[in-house]
N, C-alpha and C. Protein backbone atom coordinates (compact mmCIF):
# COMPACT_ATOMS: atom_id res chain seq x y z
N UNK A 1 -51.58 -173.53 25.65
CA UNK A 1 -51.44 -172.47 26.65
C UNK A 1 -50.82 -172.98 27.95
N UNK A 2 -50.82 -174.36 28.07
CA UNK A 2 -50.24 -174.74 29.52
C UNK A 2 -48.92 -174.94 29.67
N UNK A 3 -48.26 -174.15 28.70
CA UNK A 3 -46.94 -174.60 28.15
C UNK A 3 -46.12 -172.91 28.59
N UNK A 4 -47.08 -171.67 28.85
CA UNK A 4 -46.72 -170.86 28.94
C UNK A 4 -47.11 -169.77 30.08
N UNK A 5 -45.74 -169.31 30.79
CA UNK A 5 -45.70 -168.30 31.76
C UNK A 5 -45.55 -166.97 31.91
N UNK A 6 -46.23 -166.55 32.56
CA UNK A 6 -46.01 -164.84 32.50
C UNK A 6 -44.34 -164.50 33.19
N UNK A 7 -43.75 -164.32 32.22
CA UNK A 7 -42.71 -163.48 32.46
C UNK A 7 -42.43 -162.22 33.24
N UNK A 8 -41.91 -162.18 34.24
CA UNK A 8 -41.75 -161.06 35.26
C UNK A 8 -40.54 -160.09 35.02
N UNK A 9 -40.42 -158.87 34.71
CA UNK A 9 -39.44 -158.36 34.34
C UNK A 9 -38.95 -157.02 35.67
N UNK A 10 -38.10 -156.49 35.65
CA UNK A 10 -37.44 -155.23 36.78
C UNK A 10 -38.04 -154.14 36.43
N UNK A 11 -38.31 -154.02 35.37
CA UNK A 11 -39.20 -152.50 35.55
C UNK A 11 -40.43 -152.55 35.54
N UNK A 12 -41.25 -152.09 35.90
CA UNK A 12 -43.02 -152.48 36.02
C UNK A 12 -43.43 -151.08 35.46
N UNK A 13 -44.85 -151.38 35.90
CA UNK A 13 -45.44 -149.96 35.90
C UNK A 13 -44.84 -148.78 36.19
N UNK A 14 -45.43 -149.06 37.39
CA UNK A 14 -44.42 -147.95 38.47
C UNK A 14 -43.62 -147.09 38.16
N UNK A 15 -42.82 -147.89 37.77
CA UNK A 15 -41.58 -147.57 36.98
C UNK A 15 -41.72 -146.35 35.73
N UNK A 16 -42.56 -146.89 34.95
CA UNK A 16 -42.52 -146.45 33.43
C UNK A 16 -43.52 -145.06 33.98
N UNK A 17 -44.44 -145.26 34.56
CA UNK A 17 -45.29 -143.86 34.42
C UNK A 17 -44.61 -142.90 35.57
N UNK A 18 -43.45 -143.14 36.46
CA UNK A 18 -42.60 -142.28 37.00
C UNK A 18 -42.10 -141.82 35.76
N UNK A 19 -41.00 -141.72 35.15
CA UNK A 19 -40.61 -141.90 33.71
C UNK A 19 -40.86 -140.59 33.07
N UNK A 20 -42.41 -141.38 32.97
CA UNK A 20 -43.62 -140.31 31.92
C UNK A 20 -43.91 -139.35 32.86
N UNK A 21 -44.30 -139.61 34.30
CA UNK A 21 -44.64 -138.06 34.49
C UNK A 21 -45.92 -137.93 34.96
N UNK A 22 -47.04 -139.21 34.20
CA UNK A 22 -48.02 -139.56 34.90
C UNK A 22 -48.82 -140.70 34.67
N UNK A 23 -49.81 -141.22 35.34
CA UNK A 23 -50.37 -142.65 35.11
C UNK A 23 -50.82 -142.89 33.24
N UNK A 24 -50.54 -144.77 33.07
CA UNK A 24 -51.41 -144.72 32.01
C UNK A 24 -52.65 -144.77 32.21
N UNK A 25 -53.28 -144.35 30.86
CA UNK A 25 -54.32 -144.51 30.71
C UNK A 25 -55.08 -144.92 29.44
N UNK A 26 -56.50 -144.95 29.46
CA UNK A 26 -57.14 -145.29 28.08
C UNK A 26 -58.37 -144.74 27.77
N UNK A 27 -58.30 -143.76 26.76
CA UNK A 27 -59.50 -142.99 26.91
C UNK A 27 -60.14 -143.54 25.31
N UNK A 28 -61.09 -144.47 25.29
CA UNK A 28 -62.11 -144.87 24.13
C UNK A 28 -63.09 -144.25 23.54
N UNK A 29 -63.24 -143.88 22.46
CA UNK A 29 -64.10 -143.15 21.95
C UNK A 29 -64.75 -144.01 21.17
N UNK A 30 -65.82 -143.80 21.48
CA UNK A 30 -66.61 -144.82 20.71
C UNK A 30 -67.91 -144.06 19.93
N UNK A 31 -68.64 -144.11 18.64
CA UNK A 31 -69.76 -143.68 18.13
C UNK A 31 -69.60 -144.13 16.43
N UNK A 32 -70.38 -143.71 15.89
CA UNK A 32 -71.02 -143.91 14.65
C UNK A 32 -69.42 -143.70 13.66
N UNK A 33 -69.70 -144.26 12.44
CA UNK A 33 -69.06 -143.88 11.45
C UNK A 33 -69.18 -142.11 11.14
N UNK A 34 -68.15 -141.04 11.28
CA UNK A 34 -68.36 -139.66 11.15
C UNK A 34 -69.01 -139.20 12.04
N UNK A 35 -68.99 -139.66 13.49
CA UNK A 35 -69.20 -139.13 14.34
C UNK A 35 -68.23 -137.90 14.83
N UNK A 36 -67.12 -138.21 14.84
CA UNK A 36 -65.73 -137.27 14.60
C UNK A 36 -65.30 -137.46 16.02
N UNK A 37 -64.77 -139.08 15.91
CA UNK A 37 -64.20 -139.50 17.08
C UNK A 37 -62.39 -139.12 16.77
N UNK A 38 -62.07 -139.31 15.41
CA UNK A 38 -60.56 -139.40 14.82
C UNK A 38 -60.46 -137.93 15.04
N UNK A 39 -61.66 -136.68 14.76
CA UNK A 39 -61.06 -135.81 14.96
C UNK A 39 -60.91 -135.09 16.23
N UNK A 40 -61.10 -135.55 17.42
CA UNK A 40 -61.63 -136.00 18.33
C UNK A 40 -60.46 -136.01 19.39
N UNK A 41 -60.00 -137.39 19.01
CA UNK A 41 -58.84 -137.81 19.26
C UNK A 41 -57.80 -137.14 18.56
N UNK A 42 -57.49 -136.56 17.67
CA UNK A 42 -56.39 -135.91 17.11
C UNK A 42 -56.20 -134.40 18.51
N UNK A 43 -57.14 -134.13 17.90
CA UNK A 43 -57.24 -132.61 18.85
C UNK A 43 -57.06 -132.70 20.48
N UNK A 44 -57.35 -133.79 20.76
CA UNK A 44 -57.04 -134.15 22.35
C UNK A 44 -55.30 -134.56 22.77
N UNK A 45 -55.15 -135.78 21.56
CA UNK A 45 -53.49 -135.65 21.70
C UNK A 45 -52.69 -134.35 21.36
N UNK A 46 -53.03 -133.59 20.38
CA UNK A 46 -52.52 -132.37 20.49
C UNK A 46 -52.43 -131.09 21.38
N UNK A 47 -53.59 -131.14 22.44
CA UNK A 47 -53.20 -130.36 23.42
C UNK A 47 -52.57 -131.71 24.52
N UNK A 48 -52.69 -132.48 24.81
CA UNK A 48 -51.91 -133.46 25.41
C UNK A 48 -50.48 -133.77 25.38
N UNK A 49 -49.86 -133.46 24.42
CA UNK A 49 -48.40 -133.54 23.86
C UNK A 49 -48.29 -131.82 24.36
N UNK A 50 -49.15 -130.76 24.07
CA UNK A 50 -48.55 -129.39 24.57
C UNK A 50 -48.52 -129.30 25.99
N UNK A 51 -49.04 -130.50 26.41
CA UNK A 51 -48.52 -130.54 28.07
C UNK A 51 -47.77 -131.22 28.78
N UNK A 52 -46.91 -132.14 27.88
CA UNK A 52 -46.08 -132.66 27.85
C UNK A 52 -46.44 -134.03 28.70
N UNK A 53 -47.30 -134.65 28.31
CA UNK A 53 -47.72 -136.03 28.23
C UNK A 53 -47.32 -136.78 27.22
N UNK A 54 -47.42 -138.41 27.53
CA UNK A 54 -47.07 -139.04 26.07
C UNK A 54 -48.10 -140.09 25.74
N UNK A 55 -48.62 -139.88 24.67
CA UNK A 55 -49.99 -140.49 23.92
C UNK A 55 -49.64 -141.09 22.55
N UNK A 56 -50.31 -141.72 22.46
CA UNK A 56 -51.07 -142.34 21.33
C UNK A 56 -52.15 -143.02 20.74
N UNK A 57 -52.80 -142.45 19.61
CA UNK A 57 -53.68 -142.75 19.07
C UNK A 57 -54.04 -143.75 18.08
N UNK A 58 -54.95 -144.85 18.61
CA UNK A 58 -54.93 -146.28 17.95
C UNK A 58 -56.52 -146.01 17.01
N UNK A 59 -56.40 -145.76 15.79
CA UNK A 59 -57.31 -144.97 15.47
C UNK A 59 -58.23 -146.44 14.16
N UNK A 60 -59.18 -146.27 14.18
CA UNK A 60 -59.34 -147.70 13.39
C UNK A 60 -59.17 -147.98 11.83
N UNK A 61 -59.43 -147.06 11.07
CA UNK A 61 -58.56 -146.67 10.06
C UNK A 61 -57.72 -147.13 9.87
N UNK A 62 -56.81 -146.71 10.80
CA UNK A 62 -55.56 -146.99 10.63
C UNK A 62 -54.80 -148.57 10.77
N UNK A 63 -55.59 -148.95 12.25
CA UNK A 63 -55.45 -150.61 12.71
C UNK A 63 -56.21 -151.37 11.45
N UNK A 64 -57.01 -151.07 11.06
CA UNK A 64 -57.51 -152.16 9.81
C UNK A 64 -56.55 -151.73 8.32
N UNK A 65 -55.69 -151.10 8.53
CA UNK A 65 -54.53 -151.26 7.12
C UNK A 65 -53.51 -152.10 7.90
N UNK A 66 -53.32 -152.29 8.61
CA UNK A 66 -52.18 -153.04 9.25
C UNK A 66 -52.37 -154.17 10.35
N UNK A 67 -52.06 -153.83 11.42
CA UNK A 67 -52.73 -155.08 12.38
C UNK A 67 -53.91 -155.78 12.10
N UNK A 68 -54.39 -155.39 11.89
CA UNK A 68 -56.03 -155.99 11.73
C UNK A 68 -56.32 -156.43 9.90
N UNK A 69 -55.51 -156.01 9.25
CA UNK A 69 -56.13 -155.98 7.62
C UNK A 69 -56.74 -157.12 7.34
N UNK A 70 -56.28 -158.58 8.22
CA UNK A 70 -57.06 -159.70 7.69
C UNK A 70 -58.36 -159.96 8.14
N UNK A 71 -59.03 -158.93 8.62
CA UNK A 71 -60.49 -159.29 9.61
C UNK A 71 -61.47 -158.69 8.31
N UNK A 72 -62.22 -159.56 8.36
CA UNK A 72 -63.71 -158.81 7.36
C UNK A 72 -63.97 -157.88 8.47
N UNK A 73 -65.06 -157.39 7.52
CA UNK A 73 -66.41 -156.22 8.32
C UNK A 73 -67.51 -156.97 9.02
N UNK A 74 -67.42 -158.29 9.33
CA UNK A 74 -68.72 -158.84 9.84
C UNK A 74 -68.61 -158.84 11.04
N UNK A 75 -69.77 -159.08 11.80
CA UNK A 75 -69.76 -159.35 13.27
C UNK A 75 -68.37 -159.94 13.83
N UNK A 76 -68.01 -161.00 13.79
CA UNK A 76 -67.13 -161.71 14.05
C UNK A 76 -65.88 -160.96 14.18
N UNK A 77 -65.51 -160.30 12.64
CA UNK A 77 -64.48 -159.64 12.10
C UNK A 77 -64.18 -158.29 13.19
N UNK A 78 -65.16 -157.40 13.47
CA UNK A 78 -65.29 -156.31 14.52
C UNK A 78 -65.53 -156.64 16.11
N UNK A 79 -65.73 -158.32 16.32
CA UNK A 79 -65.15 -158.52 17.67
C UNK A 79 -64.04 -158.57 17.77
N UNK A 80 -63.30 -159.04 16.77
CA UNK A 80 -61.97 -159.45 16.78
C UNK A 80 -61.10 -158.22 16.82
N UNK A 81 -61.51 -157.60 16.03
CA UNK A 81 -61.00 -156.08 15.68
C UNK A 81 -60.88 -155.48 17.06
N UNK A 82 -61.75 -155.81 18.20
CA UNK A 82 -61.68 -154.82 19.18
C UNK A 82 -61.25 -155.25 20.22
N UNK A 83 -61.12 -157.03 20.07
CA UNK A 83 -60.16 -157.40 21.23
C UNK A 83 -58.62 -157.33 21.15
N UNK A 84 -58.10 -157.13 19.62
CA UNK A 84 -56.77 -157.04 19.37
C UNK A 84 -56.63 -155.93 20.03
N UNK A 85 -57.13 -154.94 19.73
CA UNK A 85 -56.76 -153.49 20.04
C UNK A 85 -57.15 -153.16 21.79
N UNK A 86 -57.97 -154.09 22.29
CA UNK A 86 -57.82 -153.87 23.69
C UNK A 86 -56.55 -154.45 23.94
N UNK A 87 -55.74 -155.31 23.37
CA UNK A 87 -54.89 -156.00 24.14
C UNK A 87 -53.67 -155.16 23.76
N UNK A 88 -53.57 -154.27 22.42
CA UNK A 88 -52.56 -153.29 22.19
C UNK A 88 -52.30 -152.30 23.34
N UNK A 89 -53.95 -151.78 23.38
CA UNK A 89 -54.34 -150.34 24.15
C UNK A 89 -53.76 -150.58 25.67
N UNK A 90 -53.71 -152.18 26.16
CA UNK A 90 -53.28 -152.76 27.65
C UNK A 90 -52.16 -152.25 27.49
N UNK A 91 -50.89 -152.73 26.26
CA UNK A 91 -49.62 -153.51 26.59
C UNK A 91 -49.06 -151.44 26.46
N UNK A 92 -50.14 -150.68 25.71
CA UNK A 92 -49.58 -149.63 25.50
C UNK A 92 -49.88 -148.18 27.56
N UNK A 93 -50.68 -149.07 27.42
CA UNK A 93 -51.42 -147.93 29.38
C UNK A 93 -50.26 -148.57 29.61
N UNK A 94 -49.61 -149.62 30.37
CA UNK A 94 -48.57 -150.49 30.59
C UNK A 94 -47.27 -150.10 31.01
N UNK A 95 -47.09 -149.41 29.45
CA UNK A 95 -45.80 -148.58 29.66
C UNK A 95 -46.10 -147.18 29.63
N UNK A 96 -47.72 -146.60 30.33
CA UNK A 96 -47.12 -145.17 30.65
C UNK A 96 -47.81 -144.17 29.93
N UNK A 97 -48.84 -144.85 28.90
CA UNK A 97 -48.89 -144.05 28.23
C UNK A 97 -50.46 -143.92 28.19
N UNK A 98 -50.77 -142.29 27.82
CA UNK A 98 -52.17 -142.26 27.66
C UNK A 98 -52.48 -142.85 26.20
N UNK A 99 -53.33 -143.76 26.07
CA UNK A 99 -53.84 -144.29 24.69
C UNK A 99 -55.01 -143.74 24.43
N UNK A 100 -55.58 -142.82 23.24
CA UNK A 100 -56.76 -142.59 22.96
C UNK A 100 -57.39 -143.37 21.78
N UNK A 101 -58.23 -143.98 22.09
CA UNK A 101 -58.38 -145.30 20.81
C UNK A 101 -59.65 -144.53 20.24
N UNK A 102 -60.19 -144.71 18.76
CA UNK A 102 -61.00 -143.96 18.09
C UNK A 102 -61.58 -144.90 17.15
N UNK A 103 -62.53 -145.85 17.47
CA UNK A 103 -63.00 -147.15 16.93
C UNK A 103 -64.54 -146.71 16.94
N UNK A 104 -65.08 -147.60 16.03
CA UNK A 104 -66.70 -147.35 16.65
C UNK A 104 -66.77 -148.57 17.22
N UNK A 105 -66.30 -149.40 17.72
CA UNK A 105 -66.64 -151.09 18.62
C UNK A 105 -68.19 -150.90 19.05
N UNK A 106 -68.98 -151.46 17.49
CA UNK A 106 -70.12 -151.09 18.05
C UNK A 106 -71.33 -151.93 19.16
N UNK A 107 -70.10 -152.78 19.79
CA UNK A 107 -70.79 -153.51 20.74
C UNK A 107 -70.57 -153.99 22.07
N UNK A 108 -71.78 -153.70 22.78
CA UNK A 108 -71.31 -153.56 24.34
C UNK A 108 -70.50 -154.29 25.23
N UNK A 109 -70.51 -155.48 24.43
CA UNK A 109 -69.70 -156.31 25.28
C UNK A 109 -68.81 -156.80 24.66
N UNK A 110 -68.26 -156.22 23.62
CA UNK A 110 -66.54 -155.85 23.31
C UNK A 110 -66.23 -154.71 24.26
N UNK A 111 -67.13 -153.64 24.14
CA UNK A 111 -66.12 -152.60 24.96
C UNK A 111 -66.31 -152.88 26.36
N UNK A 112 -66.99 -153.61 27.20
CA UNK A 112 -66.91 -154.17 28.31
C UNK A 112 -65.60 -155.15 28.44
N UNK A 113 -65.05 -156.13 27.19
CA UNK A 113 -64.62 -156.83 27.39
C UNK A 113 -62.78 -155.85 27.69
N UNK A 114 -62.78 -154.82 26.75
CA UNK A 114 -62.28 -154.09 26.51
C UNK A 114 -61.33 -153.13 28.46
N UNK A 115 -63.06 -152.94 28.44
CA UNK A 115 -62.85 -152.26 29.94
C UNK A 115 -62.40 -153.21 31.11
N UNK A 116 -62.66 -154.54 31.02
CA UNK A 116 -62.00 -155.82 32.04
C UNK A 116 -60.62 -156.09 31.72
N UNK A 117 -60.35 -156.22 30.40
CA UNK A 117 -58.81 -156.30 30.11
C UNK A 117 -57.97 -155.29 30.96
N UNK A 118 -58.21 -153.92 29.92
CA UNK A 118 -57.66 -153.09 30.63
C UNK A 118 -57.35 -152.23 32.08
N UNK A 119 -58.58 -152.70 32.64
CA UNK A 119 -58.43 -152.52 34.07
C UNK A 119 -59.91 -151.41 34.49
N UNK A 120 -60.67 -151.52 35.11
CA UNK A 120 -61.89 -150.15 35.27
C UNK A 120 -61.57 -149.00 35.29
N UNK A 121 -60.17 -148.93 36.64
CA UNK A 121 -59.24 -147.71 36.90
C UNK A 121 -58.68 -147.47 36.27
N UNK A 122 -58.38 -147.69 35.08
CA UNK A 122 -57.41 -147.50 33.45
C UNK A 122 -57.99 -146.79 32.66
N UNK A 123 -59.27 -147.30 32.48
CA UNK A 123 -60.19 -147.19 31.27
C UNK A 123 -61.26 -146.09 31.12
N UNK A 124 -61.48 -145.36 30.82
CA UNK A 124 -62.45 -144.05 30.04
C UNK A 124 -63.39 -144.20 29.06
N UNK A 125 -64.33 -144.58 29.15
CA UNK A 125 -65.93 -144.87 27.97
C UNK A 125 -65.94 -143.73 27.65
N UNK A 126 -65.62 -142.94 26.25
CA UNK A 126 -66.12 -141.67 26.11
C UNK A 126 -67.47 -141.29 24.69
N UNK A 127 -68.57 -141.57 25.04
CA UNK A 127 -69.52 -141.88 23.73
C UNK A 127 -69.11 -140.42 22.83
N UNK A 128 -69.40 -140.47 21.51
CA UNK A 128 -69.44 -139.59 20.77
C UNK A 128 -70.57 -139.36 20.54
N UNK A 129 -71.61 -139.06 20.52
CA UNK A 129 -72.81 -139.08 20.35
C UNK A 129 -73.66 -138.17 19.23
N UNK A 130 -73.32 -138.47 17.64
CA UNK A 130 -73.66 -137.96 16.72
C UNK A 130 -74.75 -138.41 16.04
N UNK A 131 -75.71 -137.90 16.29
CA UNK A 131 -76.90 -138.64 15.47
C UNK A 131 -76.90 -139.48 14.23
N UNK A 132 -77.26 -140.48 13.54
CA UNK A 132 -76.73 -141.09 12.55
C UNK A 132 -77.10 -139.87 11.01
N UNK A 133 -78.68 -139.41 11.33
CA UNK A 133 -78.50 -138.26 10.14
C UNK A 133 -77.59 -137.07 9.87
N UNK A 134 -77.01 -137.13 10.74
CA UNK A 134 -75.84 -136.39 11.02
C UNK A 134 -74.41 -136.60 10.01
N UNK A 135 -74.33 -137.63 10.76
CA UNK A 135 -72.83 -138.70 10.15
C UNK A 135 -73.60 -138.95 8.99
N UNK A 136 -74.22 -139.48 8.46
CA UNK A 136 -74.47 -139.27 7.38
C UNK A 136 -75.07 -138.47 6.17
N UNK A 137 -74.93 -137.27 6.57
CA UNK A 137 -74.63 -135.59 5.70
C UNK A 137 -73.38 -135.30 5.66
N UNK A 138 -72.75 -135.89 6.66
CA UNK A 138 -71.21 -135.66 6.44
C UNK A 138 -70.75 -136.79 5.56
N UNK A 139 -70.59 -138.26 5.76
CA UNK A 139 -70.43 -139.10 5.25
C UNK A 139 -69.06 -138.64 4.74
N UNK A 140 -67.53 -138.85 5.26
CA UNK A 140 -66.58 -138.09 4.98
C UNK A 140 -66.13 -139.35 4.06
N UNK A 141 -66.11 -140.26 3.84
CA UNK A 141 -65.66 -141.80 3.68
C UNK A 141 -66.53 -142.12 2.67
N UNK A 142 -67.78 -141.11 2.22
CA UNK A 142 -68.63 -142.23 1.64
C UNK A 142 -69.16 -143.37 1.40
N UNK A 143 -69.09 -143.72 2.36
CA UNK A 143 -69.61 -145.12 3.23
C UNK A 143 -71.20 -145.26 3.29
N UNK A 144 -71.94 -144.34 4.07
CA UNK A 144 -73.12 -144.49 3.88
C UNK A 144 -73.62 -143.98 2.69
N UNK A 145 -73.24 -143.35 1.73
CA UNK A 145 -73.52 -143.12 0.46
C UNK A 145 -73.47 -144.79 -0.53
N UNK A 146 -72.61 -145.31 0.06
CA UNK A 146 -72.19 -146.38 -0.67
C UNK A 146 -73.22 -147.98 -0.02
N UNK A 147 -73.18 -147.66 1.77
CA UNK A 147 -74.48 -148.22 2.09
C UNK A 147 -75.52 -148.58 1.87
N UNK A 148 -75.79 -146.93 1.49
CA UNK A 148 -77.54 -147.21 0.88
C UNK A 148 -77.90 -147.28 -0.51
N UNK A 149 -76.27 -147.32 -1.12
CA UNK A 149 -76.84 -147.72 -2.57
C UNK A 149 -76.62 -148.91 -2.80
N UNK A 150 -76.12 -149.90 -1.88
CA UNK A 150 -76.67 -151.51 -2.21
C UNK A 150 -74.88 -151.71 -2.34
N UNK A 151 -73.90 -150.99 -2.44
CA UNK A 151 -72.42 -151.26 -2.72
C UNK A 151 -71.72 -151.58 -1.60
N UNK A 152 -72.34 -151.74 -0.12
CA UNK A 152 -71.19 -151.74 0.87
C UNK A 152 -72.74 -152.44 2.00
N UNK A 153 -72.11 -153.84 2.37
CA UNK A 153 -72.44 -154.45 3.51
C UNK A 153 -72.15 -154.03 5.07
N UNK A 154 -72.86 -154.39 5.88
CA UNK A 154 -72.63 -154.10 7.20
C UNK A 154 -72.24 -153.11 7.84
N UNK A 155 -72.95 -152.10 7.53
CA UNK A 155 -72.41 -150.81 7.27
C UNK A 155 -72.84 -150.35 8.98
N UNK A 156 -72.52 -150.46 9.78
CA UNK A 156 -72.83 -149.89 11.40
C UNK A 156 -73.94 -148.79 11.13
N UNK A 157 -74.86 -148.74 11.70
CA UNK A 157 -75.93 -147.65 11.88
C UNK A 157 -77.02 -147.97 10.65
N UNK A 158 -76.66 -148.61 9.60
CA UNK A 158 -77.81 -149.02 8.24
C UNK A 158 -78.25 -150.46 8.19
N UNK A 159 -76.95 -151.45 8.07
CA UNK A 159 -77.64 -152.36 8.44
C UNK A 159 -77.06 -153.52 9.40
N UNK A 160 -75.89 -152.97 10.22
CA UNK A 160 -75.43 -153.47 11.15
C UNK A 160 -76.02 -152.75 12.44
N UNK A 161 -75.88 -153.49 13.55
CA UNK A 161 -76.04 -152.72 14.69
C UNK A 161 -75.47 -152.31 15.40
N UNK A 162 -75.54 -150.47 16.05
CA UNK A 162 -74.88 -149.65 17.32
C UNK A 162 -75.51 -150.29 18.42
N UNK A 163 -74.69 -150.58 19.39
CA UNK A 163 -75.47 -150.39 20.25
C UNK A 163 -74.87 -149.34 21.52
N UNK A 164 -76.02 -148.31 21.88
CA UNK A 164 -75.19 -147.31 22.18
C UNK A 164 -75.00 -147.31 24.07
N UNK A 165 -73.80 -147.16 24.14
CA UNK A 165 -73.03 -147.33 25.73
C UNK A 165 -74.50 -146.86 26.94
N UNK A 166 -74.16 -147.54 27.83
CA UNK A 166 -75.45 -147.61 28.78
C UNK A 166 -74.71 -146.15 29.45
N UNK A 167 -74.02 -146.37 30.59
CA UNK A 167 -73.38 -145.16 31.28
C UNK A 167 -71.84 -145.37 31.27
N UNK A 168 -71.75 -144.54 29.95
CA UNK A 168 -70.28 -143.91 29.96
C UNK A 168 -69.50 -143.01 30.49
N UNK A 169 -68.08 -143.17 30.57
CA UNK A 169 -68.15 -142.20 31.79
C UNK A 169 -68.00 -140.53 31.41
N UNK A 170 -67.94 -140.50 30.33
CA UNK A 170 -67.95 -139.12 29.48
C UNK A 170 -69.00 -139.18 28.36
N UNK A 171 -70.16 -138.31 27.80
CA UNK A 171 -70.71 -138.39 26.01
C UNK A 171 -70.84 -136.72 26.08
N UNK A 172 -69.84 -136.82 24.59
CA UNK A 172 -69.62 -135.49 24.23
C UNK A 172 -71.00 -136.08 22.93
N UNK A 173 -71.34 -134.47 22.43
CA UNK A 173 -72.35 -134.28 21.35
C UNK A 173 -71.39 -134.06 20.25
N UNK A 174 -71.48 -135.24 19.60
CA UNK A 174 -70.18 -134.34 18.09
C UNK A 174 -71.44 -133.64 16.95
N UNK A 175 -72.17 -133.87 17.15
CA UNK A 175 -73.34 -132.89 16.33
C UNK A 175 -72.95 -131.31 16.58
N UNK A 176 -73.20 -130.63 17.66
CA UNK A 176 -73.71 -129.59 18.43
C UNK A 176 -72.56 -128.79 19.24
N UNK A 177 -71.31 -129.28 20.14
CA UNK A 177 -69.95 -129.07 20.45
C UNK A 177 -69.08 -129.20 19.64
N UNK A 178 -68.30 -127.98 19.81
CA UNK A 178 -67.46 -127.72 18.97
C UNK A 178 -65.89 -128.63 19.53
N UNK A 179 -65.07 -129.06 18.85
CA UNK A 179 -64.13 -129.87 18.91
C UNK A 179 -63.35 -129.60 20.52
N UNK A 180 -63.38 -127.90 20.40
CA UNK A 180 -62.10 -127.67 21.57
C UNK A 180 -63.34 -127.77 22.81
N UNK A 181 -64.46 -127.73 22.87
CA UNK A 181 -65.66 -128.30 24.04
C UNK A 181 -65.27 -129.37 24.41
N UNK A 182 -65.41 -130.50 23.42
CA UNK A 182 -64.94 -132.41 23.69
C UNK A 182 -63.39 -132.32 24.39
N UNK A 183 -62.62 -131.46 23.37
CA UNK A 183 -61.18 -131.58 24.30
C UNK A 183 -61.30 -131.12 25.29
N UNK A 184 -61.76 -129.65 25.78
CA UNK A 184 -62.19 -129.87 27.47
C UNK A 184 -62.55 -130.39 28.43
N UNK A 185 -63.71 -131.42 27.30
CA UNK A 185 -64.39 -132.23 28.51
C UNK A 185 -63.66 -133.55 29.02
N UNK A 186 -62.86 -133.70 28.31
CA UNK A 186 -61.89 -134.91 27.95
C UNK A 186 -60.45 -134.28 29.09
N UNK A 187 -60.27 -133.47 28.89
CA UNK A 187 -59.01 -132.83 29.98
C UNK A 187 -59.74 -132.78 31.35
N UNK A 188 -60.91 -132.44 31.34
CA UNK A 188 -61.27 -132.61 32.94
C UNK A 188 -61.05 -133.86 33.42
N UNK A 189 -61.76 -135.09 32.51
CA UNK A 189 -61.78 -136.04 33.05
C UNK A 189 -60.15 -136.62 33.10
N UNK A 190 -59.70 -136.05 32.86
CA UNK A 190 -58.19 -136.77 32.72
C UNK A 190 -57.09 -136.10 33.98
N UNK A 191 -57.82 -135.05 34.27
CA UNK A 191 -57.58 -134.19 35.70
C UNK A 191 -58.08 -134.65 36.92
N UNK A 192 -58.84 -135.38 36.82
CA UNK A 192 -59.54 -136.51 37.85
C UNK A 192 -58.78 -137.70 37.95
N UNK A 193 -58.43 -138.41 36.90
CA UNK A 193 -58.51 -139.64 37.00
C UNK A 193 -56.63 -140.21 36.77
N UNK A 194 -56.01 -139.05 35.74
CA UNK A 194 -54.65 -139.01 35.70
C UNK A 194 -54.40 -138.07 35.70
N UNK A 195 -53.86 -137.34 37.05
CA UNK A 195 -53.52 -136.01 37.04
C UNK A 195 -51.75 -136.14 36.31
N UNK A 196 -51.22 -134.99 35.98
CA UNK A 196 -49.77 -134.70 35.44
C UNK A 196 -48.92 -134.95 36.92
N UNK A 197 -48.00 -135.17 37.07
CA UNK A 197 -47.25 -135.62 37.48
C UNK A 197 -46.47 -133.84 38.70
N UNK A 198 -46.32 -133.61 39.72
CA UNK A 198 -46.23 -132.57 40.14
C UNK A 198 -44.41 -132.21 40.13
């Protein structure tokens, strides 16, 4: 590492979220397996793009077929998992863009580590807060079906551990609120913190 310098380039920030129209940002969703953070995040970038913002969604699903595919499911494997993707979610606020990440990082001090990378004033804790009997009646993945029949290790909420966000700065109920509720509550806070560009 002593071999290497941060490179300074002509366009900065500044720059890029003039551009866009308005600040980046990073709004994290964090909760249980089928909490319905992905759907969550889908429905938020979609009224987000109808307002002509520019987003993207780093959804975990998706990062563990590709970036991530070589990480197990163990402890280790899901720290790792969540510091790559803080350092994506940085390089992506960076240039401008709102990032809505949809992970369960089920531990506090990844998503702390998460929230220091990226900046405090960047960053959005948004809990999902679905009871685990919940997420698991839904079980969209069959995951906890597969959990509790002895076929699938480390399963977050059975026999890995949540641990759930102290004070986040948003917790929607994905039990009990209906999807376009969370996207409201999610546009307020984004009316506070990154307003659109006038």
């Amino acid at each position: 590492m002593q071999n290497l310098h941060l490179q300074k380039f002509s366009i900065d920030r500044s720059d890029r979220e003039r551009l866009a129209g308005h600040p980046g940002r990073v709004i994290w969703l964090t909760g249980l397996s089928g909490a319905g953070k992905s759907t969550i995040a889908n429905a938020l970038e979609v009224e987000l793009y109808r307002q002509g913002r520019r987003t993207y969604i780093l959804d975990g699903d998706n990062i563990r077929q590709g970036l991530n595919k070589d990480l197990p499911f163990t402890d280790e494997g899901r720290i790792e998992n969540i510091r790559r993707v803080a350092e994506v979610a940085r390089l992506m606020m960076d240039a401008g863009i709102i990032v809505i990440t949809a992970f369960i990082s089920p531990f506090r001090r990844e998503r702390e580590l998460a929230r220091d990378l990226i900046g405090a004033d960047r960053f959005s804790e948004v809990f999902v807060d679905t009871p685990l009997a919940v997420c698991e009646a839904r079980d969209p993945k069959g995951l906890y079906k597969k959990a509790r029949g002895g076929q699938l290790q480390n399963m977050t909420g059975i026999d890995s551990a949540y641990e759930r966000p102290q004070t986040p700065d948003v917790i929607v109920d994905g039990s009990t609120s209906s999807v376009q509720d969370c996207v409201d509550a999610l546009c307020r806070l984004l009316r506070t913190v990154a307003p659109p560009a006038t």
